[in-house]
Every structure is written in C-alpha cells, then in structure tokens.
PDB file of N, CA and C in Angstrom:
ATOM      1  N   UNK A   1       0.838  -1.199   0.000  1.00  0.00           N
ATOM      2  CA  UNK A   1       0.000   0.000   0.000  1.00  0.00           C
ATOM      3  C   UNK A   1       0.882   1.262   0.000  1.00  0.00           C
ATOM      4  N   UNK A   2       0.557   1.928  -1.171  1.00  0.00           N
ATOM      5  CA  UNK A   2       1.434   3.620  -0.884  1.00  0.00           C
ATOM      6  C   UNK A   2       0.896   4.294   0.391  1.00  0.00           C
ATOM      7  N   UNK A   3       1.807   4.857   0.615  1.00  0.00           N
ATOM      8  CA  UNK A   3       1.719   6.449   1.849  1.00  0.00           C
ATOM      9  C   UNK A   3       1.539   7.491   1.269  1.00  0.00           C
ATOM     10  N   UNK A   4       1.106   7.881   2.438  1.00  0.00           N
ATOM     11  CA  UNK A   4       0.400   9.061   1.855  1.00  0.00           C
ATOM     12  C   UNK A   4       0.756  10.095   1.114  1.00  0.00           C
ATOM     13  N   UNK A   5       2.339  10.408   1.264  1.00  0.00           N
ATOM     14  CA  UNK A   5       2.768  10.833  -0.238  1.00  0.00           C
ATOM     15  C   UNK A   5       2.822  10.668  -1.712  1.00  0.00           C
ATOM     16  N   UNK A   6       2.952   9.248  -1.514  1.00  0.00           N
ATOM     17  CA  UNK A   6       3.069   9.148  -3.088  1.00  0.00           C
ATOM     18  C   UNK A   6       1.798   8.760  -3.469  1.00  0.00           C
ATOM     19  N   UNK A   7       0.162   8.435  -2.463  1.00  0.00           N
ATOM     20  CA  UNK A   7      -1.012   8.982  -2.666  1.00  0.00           C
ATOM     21  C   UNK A   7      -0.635  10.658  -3.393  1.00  0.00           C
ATOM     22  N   UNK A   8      -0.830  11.442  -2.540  1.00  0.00           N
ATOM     23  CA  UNK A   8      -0.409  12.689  -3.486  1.00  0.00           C
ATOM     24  C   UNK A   8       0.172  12.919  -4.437  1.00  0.00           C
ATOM     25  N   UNK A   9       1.361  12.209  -4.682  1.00  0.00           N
ATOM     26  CA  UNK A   9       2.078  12.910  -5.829  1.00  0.00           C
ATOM     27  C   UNK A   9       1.357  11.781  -7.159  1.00  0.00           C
ATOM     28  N   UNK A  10       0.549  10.555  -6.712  1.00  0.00           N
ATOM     29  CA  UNK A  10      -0.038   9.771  -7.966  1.00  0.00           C
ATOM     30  C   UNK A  10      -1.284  11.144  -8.482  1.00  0.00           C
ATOM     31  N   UNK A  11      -2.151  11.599  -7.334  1.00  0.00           N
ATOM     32  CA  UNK A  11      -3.192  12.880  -7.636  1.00  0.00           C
ATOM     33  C   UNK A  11      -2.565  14.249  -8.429  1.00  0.00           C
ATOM     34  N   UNK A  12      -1.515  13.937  -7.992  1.00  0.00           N
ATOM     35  CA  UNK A  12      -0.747  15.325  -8.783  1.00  0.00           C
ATOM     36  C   UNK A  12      -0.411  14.983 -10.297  1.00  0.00           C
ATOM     37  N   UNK A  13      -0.010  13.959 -10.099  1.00  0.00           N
ATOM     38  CA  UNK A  13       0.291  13.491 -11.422  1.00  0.00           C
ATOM     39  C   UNK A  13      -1.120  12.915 -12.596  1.00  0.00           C
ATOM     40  N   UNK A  14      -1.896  13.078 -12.211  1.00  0.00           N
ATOM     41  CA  UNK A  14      -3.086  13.222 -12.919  1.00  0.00           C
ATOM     42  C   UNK A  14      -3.505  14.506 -13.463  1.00  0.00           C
ATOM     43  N   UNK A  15      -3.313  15.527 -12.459  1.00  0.00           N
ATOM     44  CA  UNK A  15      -3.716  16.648 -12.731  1.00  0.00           C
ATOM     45  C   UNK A  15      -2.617  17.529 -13.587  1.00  0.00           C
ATOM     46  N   UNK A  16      -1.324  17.133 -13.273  1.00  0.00           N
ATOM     47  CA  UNK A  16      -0.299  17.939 -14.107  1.00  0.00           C
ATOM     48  C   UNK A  16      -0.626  17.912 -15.488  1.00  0.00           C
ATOM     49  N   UNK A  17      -1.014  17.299 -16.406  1.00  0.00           N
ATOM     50  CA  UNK A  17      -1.403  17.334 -17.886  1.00  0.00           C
ATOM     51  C   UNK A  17      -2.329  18.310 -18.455  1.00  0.00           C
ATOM     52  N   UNK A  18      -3.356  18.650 -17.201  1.00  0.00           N
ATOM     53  CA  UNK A  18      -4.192  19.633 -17.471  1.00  0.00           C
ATOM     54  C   UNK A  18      -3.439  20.893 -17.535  1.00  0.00           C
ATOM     55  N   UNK A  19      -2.718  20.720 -16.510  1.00  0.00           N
ATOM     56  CA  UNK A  19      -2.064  21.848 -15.984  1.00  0.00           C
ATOM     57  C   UNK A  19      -1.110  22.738 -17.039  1.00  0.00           C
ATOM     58  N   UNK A  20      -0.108  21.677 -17.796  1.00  0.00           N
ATOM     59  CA  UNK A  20       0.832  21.681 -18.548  1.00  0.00           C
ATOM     60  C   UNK A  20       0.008  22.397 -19.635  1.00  0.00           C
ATOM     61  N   UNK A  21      -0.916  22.042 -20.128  1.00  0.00           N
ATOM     62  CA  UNK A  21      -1.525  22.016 -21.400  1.00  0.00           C
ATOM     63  C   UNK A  21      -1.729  23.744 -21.601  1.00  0.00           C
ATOM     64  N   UNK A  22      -2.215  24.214 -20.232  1.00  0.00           N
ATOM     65  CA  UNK A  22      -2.405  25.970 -19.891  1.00  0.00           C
ATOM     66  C   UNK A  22      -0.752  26.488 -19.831  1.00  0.00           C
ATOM     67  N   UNK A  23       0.189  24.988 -19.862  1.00  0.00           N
ATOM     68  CA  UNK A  23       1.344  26.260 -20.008  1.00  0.00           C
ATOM     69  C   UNK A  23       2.011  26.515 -18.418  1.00  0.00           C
ATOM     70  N   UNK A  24       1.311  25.570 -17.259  1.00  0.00           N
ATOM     71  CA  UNK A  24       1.488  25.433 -15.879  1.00  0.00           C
ATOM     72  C   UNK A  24       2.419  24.377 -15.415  1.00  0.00           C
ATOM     73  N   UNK A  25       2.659  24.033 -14.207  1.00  0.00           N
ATOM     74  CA  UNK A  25       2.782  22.652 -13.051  1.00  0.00           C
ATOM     75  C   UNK A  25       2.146  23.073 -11.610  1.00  0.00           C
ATOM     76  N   UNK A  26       2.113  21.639 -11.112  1.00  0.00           N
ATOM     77  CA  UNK A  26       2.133  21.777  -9.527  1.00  0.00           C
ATOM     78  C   UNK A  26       3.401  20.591  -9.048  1.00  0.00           C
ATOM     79  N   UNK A  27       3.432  21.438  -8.149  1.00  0.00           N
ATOM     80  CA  UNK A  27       4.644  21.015  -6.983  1.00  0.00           C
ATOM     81  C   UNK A  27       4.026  20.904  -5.896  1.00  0.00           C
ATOM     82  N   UNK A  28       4.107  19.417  -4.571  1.00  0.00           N
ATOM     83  CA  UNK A  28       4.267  19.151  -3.680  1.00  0.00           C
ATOM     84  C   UNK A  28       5.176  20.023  -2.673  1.00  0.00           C
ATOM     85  N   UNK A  29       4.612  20.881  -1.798  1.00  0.00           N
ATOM     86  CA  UNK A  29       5.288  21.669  -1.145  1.00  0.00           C
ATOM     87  C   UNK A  29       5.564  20.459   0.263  1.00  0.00           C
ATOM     88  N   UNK A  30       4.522  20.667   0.920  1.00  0.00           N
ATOM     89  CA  UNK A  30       4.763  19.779   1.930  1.00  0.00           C
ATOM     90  C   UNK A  30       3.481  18.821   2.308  1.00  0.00           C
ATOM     91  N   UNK A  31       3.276  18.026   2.878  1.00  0.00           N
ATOM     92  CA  UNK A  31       2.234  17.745   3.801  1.00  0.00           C
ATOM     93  C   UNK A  31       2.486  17.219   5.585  1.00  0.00           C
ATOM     94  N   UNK A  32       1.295  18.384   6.315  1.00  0.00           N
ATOM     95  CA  UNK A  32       1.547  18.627   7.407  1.00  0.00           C
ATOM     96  C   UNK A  32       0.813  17.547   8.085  1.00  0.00           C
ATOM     97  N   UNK A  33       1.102  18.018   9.744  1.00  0.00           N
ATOM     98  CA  UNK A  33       0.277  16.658  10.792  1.00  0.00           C
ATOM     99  C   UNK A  33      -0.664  17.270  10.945  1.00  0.00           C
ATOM    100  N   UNK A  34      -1.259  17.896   9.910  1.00  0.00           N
ATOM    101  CA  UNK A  34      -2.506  18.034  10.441  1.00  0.00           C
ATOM    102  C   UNK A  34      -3.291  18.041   9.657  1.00  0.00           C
ATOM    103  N   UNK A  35      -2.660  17.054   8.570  1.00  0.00           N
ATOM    104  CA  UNK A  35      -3.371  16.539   6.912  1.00  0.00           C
ATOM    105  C   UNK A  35      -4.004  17.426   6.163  1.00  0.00           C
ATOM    106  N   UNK A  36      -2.620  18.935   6.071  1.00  0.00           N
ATOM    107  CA  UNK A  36      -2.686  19.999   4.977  1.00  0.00           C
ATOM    108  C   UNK A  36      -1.933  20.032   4.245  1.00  0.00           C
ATOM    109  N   UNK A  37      -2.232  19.912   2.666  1.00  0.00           N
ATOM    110  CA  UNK A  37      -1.676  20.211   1.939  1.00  0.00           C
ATOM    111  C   UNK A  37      -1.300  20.747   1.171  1.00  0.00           C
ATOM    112  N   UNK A  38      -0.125  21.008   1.651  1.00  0.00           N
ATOM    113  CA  UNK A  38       0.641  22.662   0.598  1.00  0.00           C
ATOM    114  C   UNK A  38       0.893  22.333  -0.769  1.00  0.00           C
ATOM    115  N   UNK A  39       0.529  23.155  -1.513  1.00  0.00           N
ATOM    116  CA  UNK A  39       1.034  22.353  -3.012  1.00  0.00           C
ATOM    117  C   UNK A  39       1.611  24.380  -3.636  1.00  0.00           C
ATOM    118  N   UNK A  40       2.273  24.283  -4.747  1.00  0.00           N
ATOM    119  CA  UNK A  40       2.753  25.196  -5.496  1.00  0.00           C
ATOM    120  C   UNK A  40       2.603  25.134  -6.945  1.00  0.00           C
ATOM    121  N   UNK A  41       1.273  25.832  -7.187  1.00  0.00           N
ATOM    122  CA  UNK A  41       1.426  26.092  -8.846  1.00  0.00           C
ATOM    123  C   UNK A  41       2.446  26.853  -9.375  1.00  0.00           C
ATOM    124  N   UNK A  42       2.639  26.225 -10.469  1.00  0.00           N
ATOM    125  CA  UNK A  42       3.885  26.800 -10.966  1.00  0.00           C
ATOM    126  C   UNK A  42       3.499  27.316 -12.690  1.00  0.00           C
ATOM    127  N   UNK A  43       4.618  28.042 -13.270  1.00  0.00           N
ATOM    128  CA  UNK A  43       4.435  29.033 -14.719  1.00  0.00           C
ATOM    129  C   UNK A  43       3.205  29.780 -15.023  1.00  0.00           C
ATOM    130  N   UNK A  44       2.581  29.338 -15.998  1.00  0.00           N
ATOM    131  CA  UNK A  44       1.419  30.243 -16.354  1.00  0.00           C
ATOM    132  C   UNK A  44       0.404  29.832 -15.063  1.00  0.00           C
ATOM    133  N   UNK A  45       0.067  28.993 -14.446  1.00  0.00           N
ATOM    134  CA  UNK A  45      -0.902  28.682 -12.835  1.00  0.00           C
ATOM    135  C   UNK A  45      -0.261  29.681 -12.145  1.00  0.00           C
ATOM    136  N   UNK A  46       0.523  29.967 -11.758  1.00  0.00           N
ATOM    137  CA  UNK A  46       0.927  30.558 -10.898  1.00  0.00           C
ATOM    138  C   UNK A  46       0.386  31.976 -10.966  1.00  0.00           C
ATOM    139  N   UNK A  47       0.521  32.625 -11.759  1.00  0.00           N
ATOM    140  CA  UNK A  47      -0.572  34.047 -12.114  1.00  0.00           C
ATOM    141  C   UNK A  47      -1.639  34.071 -12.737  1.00  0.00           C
ATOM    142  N   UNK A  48      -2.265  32.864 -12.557  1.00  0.00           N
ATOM    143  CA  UNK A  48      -3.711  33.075 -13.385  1.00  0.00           C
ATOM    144  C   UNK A  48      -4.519  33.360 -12.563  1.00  0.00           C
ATOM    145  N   UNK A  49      -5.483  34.175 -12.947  1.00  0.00           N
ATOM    146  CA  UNK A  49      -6.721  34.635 -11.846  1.00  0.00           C
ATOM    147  C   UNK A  49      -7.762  33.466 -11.482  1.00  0.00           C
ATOM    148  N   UNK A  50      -7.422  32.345 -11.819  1.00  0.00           N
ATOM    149  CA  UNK A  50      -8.914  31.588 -11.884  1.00  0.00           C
ATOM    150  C   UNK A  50      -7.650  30.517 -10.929  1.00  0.00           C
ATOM    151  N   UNK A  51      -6.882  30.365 -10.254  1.00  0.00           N
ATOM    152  CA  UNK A  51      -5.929  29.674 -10.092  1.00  0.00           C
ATOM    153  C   UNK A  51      -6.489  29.059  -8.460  1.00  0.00           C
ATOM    154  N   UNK A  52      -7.446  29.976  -7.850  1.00  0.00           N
ATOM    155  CA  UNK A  52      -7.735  29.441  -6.329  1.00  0.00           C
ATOM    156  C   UNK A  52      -9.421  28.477  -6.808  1.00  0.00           C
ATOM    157  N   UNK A  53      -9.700  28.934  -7.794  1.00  0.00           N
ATOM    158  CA  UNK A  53     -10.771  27.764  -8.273  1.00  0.00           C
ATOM    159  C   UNK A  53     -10.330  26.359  -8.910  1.00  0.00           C
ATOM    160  N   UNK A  54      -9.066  26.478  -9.759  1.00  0.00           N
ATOM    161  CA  UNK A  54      -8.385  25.569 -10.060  1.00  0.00           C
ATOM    162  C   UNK A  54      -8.225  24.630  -8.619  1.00  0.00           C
ATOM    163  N   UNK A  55      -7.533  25.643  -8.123  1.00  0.00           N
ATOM    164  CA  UNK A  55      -6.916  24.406  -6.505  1.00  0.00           C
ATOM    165  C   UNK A  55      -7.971  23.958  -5.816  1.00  0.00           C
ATOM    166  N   UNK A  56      -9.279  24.656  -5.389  1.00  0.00           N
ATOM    167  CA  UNK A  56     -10.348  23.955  -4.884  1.00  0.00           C
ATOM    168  C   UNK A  56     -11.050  22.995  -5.690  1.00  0.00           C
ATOM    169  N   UNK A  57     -11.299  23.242  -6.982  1.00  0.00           N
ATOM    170  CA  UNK A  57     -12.238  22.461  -7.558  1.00  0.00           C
ATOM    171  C   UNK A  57     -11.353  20.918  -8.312  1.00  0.00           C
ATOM    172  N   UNK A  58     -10.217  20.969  -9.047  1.00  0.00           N
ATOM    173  CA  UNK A  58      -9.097  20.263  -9.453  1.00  0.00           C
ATOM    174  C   UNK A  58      -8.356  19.517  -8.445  1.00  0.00           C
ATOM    175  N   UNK A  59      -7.338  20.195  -8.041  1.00  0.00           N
ATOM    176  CA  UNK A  59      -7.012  19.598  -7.485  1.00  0.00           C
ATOM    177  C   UNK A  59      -7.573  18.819  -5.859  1.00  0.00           C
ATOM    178  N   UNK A  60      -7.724  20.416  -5.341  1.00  0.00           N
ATOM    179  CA  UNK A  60      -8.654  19.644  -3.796  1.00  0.00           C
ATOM    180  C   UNK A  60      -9.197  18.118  -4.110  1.00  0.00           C
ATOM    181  N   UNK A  61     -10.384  18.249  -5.063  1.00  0.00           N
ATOM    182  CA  UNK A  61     -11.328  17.056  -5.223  1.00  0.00           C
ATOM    183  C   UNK A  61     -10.258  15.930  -5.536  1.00  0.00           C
ATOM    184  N   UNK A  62      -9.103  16.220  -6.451  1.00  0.00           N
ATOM    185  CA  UNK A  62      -8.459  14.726  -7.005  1.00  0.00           C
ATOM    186  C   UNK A  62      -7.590  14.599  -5.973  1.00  0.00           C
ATOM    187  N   UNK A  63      -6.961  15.206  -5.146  1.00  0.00           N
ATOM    188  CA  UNK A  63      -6.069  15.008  -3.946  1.00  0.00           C
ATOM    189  C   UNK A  63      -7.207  13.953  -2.794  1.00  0.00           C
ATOM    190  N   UNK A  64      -8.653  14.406  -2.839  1.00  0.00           N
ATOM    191  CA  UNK A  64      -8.946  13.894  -2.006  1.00  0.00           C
ATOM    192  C   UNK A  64      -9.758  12.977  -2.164  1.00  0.00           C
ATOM    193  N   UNK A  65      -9.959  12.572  -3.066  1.00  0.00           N
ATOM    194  CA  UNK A  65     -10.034  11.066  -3.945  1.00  0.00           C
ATOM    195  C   UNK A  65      -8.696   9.796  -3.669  1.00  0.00           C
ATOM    196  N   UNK A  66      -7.641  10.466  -3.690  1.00  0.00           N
ATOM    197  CA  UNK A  66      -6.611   9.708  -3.582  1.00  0.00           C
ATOM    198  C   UNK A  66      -6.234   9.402  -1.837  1.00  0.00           C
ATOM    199  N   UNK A  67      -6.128  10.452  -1.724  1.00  0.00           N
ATOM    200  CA  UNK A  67      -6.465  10.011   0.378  1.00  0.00           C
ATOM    201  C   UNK A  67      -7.247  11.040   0.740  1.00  0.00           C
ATOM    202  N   UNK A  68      -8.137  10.428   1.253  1.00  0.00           N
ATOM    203  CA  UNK A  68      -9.274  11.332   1.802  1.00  0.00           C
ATOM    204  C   UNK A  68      -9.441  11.226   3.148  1.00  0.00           C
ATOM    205  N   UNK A  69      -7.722  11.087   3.812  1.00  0.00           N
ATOM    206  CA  UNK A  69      -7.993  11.715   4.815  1.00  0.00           C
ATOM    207  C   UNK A  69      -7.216  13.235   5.108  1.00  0.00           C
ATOM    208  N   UNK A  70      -6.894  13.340   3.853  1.00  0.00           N
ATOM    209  CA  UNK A  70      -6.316  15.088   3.606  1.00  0.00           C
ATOM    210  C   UNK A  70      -7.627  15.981   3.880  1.00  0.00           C
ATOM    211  N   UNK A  71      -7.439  17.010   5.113  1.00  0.00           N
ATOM    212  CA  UNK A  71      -8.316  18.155   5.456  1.00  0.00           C
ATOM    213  C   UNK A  71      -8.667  19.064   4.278  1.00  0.00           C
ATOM    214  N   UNK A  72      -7.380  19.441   3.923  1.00  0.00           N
ATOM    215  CA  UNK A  72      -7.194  20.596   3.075  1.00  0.00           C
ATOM    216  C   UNK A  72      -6.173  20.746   2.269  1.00  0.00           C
ATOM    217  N   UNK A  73      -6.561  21.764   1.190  1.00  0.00           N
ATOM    218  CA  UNK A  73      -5.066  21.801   0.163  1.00  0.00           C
ATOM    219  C   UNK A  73      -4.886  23.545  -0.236  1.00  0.00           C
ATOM    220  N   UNK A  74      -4.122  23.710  -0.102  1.00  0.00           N
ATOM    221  CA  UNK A  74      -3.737  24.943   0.038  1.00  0.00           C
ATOM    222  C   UNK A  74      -2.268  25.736  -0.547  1.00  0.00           C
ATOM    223  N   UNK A  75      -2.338  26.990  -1.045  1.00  0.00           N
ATOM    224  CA  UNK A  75      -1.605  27.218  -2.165  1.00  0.00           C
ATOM    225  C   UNK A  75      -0.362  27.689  -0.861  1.00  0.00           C
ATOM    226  N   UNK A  76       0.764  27.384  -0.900  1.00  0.00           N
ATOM    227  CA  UNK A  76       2.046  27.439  -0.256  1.00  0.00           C
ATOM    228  C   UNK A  76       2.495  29.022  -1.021  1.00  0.00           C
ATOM    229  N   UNK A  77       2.982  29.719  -0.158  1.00  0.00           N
ATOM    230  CA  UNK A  77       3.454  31.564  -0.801  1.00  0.00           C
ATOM    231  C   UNK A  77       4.783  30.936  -1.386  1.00  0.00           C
ATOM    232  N   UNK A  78       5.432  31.512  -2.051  1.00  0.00           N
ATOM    233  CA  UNK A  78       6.309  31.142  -3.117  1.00  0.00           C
ATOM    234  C   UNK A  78       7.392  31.873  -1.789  1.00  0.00           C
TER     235      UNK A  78
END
C-alpha cells in the first residue's frame, strides 16, 4: 500500500497534464500533521486569476479522492 505521499504525488500526477496544457505545473510543497496540503502552482498557474478555483475544484477534489484523509489543500506563498 502507498503512503500518503506518493497517494499525493499519484493525484498530482493526474492533474499535471491539465495543468501543462495551460502552459502550468504543480509542486508538492509539503504535507503537514494536520493533513494539509501545501502544493505550489507553478508558470502560467501561478498568475492566473482563476488559479484558487483551479486548486479547490481540481485539485482539492483529485487530492482527495486519492487520500481522503487530507483536510485541506492549500496554495504554499512562493
């Protein structure tokens, strides 16, 4: 059985293609004990205005499909 990281980084890696395609990535910042997860959009994500709907609706949901016992996901300050 994977841990709970590489749970995440398999969810990330689903979503990076979308991501790429706008010209983006995400990066695994950290995950905390208190099952938050920091993640970092990166290139064109990183300044897009629609980028905190991206992370709630995209990723949040596929992060927490993959372990759902992640609270939250949340954009890490550069």
């Amino acid at each position: 059985m994977m841990d709970l990281q590489e749970r995440v980084q398999v969810a990330l890696d689903e979503i990076r293609p979308f991501l790429q395609n706008d010209g983006g990535d995400i990066q695994l910042v950290e995950i905390t004990k208190a099952m938050s997860v920091h993640i970092r959009l990166l290139g064109a994500c990183a300044g897009c205005s629609v980028n905190q709907m991206t992370l709630k609706n995209g990723v949040e949901t596929t992060i927490k499909k993959h372990a759902p016992e992640v609270v939250s996901v949340v954009h890490a300050d550069v």
